[in-house]
Protein backbone atom coordinates (compact mmCIF):
# COMPACT_ATOMS: atom_id res chain seq x y z
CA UNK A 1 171.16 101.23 185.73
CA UNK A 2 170.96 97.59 184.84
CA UNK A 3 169.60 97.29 180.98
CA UNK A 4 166.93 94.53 179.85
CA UNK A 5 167.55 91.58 178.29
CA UNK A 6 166.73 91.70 174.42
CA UNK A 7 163.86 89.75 173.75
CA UNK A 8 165.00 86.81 171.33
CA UNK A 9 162.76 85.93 168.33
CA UNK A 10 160.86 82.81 168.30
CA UNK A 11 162.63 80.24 166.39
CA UNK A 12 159.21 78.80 165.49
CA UNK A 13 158.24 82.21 164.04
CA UNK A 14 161.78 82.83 162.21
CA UNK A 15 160.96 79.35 160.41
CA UNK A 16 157.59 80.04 159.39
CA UNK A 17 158.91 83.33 157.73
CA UNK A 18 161.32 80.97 156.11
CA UNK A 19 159.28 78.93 154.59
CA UNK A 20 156.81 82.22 153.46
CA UNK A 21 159.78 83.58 151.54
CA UNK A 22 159.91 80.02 149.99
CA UNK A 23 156.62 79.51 149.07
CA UNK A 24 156.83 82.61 147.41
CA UNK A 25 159.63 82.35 145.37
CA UNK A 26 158.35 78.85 144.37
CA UNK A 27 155.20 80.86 143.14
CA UNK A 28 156.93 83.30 141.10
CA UNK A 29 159.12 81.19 139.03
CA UNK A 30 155.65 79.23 138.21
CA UNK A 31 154.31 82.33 137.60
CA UNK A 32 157.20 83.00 134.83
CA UNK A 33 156.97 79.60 133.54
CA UNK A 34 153.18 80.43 132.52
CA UNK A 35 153.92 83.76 131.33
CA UNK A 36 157.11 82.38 129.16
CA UNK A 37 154.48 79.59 127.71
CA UNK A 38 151.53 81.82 126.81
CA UNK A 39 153.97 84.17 124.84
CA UNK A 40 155.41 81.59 123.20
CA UNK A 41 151.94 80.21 122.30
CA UNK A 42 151.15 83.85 120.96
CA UNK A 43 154.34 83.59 118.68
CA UNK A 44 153.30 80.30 117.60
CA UNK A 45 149.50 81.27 117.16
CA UNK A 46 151.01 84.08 114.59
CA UNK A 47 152.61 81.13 112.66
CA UNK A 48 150.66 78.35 110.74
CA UNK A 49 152.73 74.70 110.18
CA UNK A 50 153.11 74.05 106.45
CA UNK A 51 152.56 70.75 104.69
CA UNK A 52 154.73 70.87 101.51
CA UNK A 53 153.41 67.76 99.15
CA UNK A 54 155.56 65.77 97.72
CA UNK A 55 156.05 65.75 93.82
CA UNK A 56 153.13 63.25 92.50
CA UNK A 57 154.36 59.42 91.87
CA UNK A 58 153.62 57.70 88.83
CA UNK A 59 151.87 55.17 88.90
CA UNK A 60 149.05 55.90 90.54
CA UNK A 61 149.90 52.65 92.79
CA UNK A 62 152.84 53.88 94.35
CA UNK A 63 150.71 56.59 95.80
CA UNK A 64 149.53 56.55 99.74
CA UNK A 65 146.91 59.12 100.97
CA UNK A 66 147.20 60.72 104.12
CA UNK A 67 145.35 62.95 106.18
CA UNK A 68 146.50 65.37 108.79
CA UNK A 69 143.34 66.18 111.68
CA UNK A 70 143.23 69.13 113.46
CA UNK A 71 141.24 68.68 117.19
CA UNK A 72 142.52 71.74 118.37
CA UNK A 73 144.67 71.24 120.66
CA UNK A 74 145.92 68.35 119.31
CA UNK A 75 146.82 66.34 115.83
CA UNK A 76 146.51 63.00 114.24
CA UNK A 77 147.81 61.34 111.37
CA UNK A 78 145.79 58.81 109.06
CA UNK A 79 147.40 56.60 106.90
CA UNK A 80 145.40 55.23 103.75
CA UNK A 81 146.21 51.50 103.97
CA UNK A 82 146.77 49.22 100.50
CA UNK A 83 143.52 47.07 101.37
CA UNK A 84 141.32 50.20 101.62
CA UNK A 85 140.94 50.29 104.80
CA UNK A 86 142.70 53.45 107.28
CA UNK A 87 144.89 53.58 110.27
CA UNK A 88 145.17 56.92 112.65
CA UNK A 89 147.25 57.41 114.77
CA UNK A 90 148.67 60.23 117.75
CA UNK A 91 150.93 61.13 119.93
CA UNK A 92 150.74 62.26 123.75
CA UNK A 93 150.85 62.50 127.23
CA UNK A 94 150.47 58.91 128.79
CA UNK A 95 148.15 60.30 132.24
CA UNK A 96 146.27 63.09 129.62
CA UNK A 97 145.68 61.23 126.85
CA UNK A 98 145.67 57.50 127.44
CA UNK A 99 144.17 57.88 131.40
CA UNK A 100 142.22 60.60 130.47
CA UNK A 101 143.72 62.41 133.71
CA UNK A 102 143.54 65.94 132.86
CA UNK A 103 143.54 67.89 136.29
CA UNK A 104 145.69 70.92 136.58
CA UNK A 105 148.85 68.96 137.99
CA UNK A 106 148.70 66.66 135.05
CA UNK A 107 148.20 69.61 132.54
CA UNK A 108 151.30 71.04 134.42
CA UNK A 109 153.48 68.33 134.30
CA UNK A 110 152.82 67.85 130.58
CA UNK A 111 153.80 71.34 129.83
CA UNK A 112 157.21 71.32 132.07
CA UNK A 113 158.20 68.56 132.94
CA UNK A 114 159.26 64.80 130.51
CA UNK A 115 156.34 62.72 131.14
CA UNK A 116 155.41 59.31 129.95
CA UNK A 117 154.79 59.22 125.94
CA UNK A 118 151.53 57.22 124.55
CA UNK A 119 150.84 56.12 120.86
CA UNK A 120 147.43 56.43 119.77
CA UNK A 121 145.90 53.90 117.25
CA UNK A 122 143.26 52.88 115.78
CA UNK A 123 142.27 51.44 112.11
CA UNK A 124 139.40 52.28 110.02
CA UNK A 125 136.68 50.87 107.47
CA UNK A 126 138.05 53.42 104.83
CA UNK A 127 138.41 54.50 102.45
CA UNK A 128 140.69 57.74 103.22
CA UNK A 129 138.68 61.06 102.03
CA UNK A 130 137.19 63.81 103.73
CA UNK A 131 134.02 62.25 103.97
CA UNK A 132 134.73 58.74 105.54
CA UNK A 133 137.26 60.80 107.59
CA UNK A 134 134.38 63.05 109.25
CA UNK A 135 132.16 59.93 109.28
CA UNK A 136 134.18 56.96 110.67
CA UNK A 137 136.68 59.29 113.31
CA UNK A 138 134.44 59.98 116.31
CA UNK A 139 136.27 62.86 117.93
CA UNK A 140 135.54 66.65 116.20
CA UNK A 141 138.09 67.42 113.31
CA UNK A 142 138.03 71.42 113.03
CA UNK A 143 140.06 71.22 109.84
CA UNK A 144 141.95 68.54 108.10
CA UNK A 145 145.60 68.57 105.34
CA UNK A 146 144.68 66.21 102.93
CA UNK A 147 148.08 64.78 100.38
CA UNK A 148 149.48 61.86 98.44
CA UNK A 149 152.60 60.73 100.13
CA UNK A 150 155.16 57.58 98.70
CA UNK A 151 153.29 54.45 99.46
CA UNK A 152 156.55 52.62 100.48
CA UNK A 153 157.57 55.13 102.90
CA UNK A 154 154.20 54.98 104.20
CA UNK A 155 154.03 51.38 105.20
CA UNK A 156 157.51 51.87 106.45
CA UNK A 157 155.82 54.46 109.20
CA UNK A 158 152.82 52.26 109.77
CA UNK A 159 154.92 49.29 110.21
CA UNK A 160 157.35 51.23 112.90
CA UNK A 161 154.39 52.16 114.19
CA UNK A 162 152.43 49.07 114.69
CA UNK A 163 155.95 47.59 116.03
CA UNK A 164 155.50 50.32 119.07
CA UNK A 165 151.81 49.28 119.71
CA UNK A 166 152.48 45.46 119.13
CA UNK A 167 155.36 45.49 121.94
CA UNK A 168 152.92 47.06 124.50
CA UNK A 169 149.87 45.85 123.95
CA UNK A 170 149.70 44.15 127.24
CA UNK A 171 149.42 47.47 128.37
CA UNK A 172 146.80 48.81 126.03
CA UNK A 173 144.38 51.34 127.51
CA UNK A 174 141.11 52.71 125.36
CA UNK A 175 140.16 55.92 125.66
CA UNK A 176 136.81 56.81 123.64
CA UNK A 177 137.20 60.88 124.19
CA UNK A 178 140.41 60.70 121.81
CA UNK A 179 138.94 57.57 119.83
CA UNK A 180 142.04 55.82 120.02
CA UNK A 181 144.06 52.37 122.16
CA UNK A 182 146.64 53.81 123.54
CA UNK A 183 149.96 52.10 123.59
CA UNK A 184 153.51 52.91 125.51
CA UNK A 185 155.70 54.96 123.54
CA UNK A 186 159.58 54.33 123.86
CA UNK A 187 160.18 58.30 123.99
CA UNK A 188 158.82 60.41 126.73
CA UNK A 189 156.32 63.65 126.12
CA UNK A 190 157.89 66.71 126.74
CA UNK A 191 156.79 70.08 125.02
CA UNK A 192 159.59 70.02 122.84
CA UNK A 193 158.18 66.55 121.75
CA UNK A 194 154.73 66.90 121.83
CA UNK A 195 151.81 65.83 119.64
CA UNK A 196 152.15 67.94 116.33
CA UNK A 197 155.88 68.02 116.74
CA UNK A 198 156.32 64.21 116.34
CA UNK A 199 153.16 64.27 113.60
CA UNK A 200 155.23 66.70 111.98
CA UNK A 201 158.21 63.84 112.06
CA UNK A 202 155.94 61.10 110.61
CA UNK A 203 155.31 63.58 107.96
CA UNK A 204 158.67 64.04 107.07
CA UNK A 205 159.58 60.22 107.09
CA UNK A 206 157.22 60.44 104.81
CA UNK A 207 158.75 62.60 102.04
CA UNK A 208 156.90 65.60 103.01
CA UNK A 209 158.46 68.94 103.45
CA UNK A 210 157.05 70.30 107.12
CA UNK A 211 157.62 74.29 107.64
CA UNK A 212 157.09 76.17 110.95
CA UNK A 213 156.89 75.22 114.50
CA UNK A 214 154.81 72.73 114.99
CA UNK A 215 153.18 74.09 118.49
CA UNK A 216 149.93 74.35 118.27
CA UNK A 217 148.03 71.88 115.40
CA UNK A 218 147.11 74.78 112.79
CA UNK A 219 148.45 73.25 109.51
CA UNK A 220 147.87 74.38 106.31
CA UNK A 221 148.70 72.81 102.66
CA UNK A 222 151.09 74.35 100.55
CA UNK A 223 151.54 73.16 96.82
């Protein structure tokens, strides 16, 4: 008896299996990524960031007042200036917050991979309380950290600052949504160093005492 050939598979199909399986791997490590970021933001929702003040100056003069601005998903800083007059300022995402590109691969990116940094500015009539604050900042505040801070230190951060948004403001972009010009920061975005994270460093170079995570923008005041 003479036996059949065995039919050989079709390369063609054999690849498109292939690349099946790959797809679907791909898929499930996304699919852990998400799940490892939305338990971490559960931990972190359990866990308010603490502002400790600073011990009050005397004189009165050597005083700054700052302001820490909760927009929910994000934070910004205001910085009472010596003239009267406020600057705010943020931290972000270059294609999120300065382009205003906020499509799912951006939002992605943002959240896994280092992306371009941005520095948010943008000065103020004044003068720094909770009503000029809710008046003059045209984005919604759902809760604000108000404290007296060294005034040297202070104009130490606002004039590193301004340095970062002087050397690229060729490349200034204006966003109204955020109420800010956006500038080029040196340091990329990454969700280690992400907006309330690197508020959370101003703070400190500021003399206050910052406790918890500094994920999400839920800070409180402690005395």
């Amino acid at each position: 008896m003479i036996s059949k050939p065995r039919r050989q598979r079709a390369p063609a199909r054999d690849d498109r299996a292939a690349a099946g399986v790959g797809r679907m791997a791909r898929l499930r490590q996304v699919v852990a990524q998400v799940v490892a970021l939305a338990a971490s933001g559960i931990v972190a929702a359990c866990a308010a960031t603490y502002v400790v003040a600073p011990p009050p100056l005397v004189p009165a003069e050597a005083q700054a007042p700052v302001a820490v601005l909760d927009h929910g998903r994000h934070s910004s800083l205001v910085i009472g200036l010596p003239d009267g007059r406020m600057v705010r300022y943020a931290y972000g995402d270059w294609r999120w917050y300065a382009e205003g590109t906020t499509g799912a691969a951006e939002g992605y990116a943002a959240l896994f991979r280092e992306t371009p940094g941005a520095l948010g500015r943008r000065v103020l009539p004044g003068p720094l309380t909770a009503e000029t604050l809710r008046e003059q900042v045209h984005v919604g505040i759902e809760d604000m950290v108000l404290l007296d801070v060294d005034a040297a230190a202070a104009q130490r951060v606002v004039d590193r600052l301004d340095g970062i948004a002087e050397a690229g403001r060729d490349r200034m972009v204006t966003n109204q949504a955020f109420d800010l010009d956006f500038f080029p920061h040196p340091v990329p975005y990454t969700r280690a160093h992400n907006s309330n994270r690197v508020l959370a460093g101003w703070l400190r170079e500021m003399g206050a005492e910052v406790e918890g995570d500094g994920l999400i923008a839920d800070w409180r005041l402690r005395r």
